[in-house]
Structures are given as structure tokens and as C-alpha cells.
C-alpha atoms as a PDB file:
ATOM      1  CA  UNK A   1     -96.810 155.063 174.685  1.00  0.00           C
ATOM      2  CA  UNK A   2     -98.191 155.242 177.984  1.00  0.00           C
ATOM      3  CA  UNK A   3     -97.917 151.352 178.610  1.00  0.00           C
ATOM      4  CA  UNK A   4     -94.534 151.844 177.505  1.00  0.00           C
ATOM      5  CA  UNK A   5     -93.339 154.702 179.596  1.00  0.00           C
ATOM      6  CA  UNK A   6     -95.108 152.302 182.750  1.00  0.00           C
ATOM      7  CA  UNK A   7     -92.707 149.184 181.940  1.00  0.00           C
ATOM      8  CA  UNK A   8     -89.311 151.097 181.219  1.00  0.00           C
ATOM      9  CA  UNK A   9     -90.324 152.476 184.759  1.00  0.00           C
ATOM     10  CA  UNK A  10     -90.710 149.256 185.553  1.00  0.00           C
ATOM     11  CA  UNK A  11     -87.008 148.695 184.072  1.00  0.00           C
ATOM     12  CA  UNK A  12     -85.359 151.858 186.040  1.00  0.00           C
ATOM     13  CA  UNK A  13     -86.831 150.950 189.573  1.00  0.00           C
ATOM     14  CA  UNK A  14     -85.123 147.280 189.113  1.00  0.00           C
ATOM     15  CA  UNK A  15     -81.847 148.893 188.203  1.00  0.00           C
ATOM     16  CA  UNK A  16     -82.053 151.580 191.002  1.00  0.00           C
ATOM     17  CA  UNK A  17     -83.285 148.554 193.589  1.00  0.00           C
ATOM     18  CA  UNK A  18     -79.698 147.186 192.152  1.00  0.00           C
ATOM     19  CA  UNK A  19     -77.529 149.781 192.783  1.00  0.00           C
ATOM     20  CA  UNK A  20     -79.050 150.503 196.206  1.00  0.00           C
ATOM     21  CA  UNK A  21     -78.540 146.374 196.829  1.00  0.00           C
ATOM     22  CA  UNK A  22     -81.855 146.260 198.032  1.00  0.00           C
ATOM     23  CA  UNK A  23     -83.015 142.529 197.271  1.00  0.00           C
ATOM     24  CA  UNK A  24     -86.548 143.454 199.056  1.00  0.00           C
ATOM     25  CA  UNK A  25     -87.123 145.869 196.705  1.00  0.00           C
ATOM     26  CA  UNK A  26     -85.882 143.967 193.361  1.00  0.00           C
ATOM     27  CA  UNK A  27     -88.298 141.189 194.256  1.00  0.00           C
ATOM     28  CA  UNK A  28     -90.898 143.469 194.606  1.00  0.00           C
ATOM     29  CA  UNK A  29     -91.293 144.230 190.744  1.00  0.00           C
ATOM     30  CA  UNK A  30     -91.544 140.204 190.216  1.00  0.00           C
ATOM     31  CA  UNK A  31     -94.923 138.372 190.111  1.00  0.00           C
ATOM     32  CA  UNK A  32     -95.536 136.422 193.113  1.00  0.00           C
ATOM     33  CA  UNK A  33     -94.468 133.498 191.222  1.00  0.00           C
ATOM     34  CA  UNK A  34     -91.808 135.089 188.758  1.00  0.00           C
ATOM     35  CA  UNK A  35     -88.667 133.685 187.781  1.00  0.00           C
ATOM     36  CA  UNK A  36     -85.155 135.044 187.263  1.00  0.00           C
ATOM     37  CA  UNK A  37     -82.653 133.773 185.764  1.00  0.00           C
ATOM     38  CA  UNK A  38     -78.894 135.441 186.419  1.00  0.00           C
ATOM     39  CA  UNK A  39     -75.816 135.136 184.200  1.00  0.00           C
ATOM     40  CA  UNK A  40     -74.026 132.520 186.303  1.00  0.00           C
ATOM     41  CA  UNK A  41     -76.840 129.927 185.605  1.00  0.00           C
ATOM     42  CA  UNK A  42     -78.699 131.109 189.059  1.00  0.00           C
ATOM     43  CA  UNK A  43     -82.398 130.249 188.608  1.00  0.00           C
ATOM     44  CA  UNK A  44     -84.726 131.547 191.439  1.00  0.00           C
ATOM     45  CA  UNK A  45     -88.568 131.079 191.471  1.00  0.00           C
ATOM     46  CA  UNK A  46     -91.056 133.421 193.161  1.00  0.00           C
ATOM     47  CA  UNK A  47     -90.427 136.567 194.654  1.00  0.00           C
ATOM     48  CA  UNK A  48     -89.163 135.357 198.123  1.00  0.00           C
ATOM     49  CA  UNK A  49     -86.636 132.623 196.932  1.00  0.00           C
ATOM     50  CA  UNK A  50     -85.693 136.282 194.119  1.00  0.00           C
ATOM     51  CA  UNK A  51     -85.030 138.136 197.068  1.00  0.00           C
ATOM     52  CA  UNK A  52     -83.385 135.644 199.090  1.00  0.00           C
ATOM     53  CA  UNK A  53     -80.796 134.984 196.206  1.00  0.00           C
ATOM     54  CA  UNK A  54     -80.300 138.512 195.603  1.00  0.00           C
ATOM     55  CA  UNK A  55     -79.518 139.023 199.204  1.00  0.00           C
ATOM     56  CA  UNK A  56     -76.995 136.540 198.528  1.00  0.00           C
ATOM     57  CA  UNK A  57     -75.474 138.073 195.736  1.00  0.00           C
ATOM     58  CA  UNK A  58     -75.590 141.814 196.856  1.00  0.00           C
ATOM     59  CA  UNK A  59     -73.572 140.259 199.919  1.00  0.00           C
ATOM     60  CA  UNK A  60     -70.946 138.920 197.919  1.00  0.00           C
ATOM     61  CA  UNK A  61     -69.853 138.884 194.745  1.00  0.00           C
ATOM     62  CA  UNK A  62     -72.317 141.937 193.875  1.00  0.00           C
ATOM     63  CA  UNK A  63     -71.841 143.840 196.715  1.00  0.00           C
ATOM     64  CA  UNK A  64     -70.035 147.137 195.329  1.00  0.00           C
ATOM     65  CA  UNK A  65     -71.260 146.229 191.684  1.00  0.00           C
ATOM     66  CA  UNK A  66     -73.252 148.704 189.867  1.00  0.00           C
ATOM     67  CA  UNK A  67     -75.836 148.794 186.513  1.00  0.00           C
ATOM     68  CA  UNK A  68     -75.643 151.666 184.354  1.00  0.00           C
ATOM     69  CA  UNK A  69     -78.545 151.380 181.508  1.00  0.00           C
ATOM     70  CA  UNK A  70     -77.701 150.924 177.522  1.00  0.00           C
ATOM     71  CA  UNK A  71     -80.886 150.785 175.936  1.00  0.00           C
ATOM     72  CA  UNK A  72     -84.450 148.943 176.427  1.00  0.00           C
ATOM     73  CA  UNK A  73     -86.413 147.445 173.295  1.00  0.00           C
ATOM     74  CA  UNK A  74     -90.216 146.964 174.367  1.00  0.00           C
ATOM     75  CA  UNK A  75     -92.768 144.820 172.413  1.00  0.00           C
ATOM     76  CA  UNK A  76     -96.161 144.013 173.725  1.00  0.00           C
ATOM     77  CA  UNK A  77     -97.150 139.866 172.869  1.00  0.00           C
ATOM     78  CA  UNK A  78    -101.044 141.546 173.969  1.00  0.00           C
ATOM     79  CA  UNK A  79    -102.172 144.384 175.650  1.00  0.00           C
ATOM     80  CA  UNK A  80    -101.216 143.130 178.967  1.00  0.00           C
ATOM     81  CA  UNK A  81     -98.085 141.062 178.108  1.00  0.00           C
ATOM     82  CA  UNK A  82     -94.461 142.421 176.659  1.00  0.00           C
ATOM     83  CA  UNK A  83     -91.088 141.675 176.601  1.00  0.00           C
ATOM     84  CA  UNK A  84     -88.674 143.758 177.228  1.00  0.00           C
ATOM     85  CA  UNK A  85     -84.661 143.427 176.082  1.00  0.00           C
ATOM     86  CA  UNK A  86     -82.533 145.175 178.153  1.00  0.00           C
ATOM     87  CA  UNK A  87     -78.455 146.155 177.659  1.00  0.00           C
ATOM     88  CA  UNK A  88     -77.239 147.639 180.870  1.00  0.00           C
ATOM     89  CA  UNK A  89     -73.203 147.983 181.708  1.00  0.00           C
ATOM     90  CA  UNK A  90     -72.181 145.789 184.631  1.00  0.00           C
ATOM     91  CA  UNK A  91     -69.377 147.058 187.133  1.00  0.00           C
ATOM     92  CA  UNK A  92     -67.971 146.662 189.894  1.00  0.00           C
ATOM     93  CA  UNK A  93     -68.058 142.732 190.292  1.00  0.00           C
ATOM     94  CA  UNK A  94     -65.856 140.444 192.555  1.00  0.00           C
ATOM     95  CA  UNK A  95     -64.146 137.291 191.081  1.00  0.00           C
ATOM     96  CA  UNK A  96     -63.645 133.769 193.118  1.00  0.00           C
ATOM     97  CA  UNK A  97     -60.590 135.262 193.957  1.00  0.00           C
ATOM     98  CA  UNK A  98     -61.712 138.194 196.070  1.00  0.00           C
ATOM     99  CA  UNK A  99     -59.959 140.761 192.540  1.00  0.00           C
ATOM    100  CA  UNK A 100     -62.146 143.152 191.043  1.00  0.00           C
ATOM    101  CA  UNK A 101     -63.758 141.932 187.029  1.00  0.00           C
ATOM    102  CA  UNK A 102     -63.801 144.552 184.924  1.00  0.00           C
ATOM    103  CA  UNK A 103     -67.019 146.149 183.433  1.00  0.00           C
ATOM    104  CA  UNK A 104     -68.904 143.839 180.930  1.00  0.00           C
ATOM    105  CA  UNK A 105     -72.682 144.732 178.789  1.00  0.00           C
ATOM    106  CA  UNK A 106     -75.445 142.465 179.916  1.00  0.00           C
ATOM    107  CA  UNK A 107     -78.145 141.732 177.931  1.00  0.00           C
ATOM    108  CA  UNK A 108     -81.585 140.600 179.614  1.00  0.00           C
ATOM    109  CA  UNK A 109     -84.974 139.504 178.064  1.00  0.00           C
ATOM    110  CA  UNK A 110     -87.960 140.343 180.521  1.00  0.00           C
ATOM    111  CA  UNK A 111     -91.511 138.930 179.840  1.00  0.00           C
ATOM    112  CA  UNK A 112     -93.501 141.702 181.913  1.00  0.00           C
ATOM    113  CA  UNK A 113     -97.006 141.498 182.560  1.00  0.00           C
ATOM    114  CA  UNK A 114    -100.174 143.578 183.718  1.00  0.00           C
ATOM    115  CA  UNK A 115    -101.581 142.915 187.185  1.00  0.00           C
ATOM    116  CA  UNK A 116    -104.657 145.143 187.527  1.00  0.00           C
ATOM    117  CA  UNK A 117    -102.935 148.537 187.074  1.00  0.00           C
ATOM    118  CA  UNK A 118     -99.423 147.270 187.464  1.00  0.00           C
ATOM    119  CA  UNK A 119     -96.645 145.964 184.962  1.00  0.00           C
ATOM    120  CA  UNK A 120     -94.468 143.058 187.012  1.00  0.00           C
ATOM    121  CA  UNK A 121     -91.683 141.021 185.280  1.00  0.00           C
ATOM    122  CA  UNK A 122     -93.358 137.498 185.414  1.00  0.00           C
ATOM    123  CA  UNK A 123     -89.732 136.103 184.287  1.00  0.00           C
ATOM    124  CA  UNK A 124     -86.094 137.779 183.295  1.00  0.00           C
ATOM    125  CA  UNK A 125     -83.130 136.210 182.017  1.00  0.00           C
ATOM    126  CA  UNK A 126     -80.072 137.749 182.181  1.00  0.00           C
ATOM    127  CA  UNK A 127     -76.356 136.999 179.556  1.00  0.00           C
ATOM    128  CA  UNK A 128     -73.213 138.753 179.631  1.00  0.00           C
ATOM    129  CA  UNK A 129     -72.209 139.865 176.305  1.00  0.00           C
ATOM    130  CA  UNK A 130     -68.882 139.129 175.272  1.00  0.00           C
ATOM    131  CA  UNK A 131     -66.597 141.067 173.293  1.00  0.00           C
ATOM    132  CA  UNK A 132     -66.652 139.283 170.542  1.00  0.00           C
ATOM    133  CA  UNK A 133     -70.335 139.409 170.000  1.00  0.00           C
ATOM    134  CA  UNK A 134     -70.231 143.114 170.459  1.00  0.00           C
ATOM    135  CA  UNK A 135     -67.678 143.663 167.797  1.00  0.00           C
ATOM    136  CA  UNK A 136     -69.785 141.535 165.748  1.00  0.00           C
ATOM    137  CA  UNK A 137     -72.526 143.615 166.277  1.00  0.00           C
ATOM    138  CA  UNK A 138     -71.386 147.146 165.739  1.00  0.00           C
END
């Protein structure tokens, strides 16, 4: 349980680095050679191209958006490997057009793994849920 309790707090400081928009901070969770993945087909790799991007899209489209956490599922691959799956609520997104989307769920997989005594997210990928799938699903 203690591993545990370390990666969800893993999981909470990425989601509080979101809603503060602080790309410095997001990349800092990442390995130095992570990868992330966003919902709009994004892929950056290593923590300064993560941060870079993330400066991008806190600037724009992401820029009064804001995660509020569903639920995390945690299972550890070996004692210093897991993956996470995370299902936070997305708001607060700009469209193209400049009009505000409305909320969606996002569901991420995150392969975290242990760096002497800390857990990093080595890669993420991200998926909006649609509402189809959730009906499906409840």
C-alpha cells in the first residue's frame, strides 16, 4: 500500500501541475526520456519537448481548462514498474473556433516507474471517452 499511496501522489501532483498550467512542473513527474501522448494525437518525447508542448497547450486551447479526478486503478508489472489507469473530468476547453467544449471523462493509461526512491511516469496516454462508451459501461 505504501508504493501505492507514492504513485496516486504521483497522479494528484500531475493533475494539480494541470490546473495551476504549470508545464515546468507537469514535466517534472516524467522520466527524462518519458513520453506523452494527449487526446488530439500530440506525441511529445522527453521531459523538455513534455513541457514545451504543454506550454503550448496551457496557452491555448487549455488555458482556463481544468481536471477534476474520477478514479485511479494501480497495478504493479514488478516491484518498480506499474500502470496506472486514470478517469479524470475535463473542463473548461476551447474549440478551433475560440467557443467553449463542454466537459468530457478522459481516460489515461500511465506506465510509472521507480527511480531510486521516486515513482516517474516513463509514458502516459491520454483518450476522451465518449458518451456512448460511457453508457455502455454503466
Amino acid at each position: 500500500m505504501v508504493k501505492e499511496q507514492a504513485i496516486r501522489e504521483v497522479i494528484y501532483e500531475m493533475i494539480d501541475a494541470f490546473n495551476e498550467h504549470d508545464a515546468r512542473r507537469s514535466s517534472r513527474v516524467f522520466t527524462a526520456d518519458g513520453d506523452l501522448a494527449t487526446v488530439r494525437g500530440e506525441w511529445f518525447h522527453g521531459a523538455a519537448e513534455i513541457e514545451k508542448g504543454l506550454e503550448t497547450v496551457f496557452a491555448t486551447r487549455a488555458r482556463a481548462a481544468c481536471l477534476k479526478h474520477i478514479d485511479t486503478t494501480i497495478r504493479f508489472i514488478r516491484p518498480d514498474v506499474a500502470l496506472a489507469h486514470v478517469k479524470n473530468e475535463l473542463s473548461g476547453l476551447i474549440g478551433s473556433d475560440g467557443q467553449n467544449l463542454p466537459a468530457h471523462v478522459e481516460f489515461s493509461l500511465r506506465v510509472l516507474v521507480k527511480e531510486g526512491h521516486q515513482w516517474r511516469v516513463a509514458a502516459m496516454h491520454n483518450r476522451r471517452v465518449d458518451r456512448a462508451v460511457r453508457a455502455a459501461l454503466a
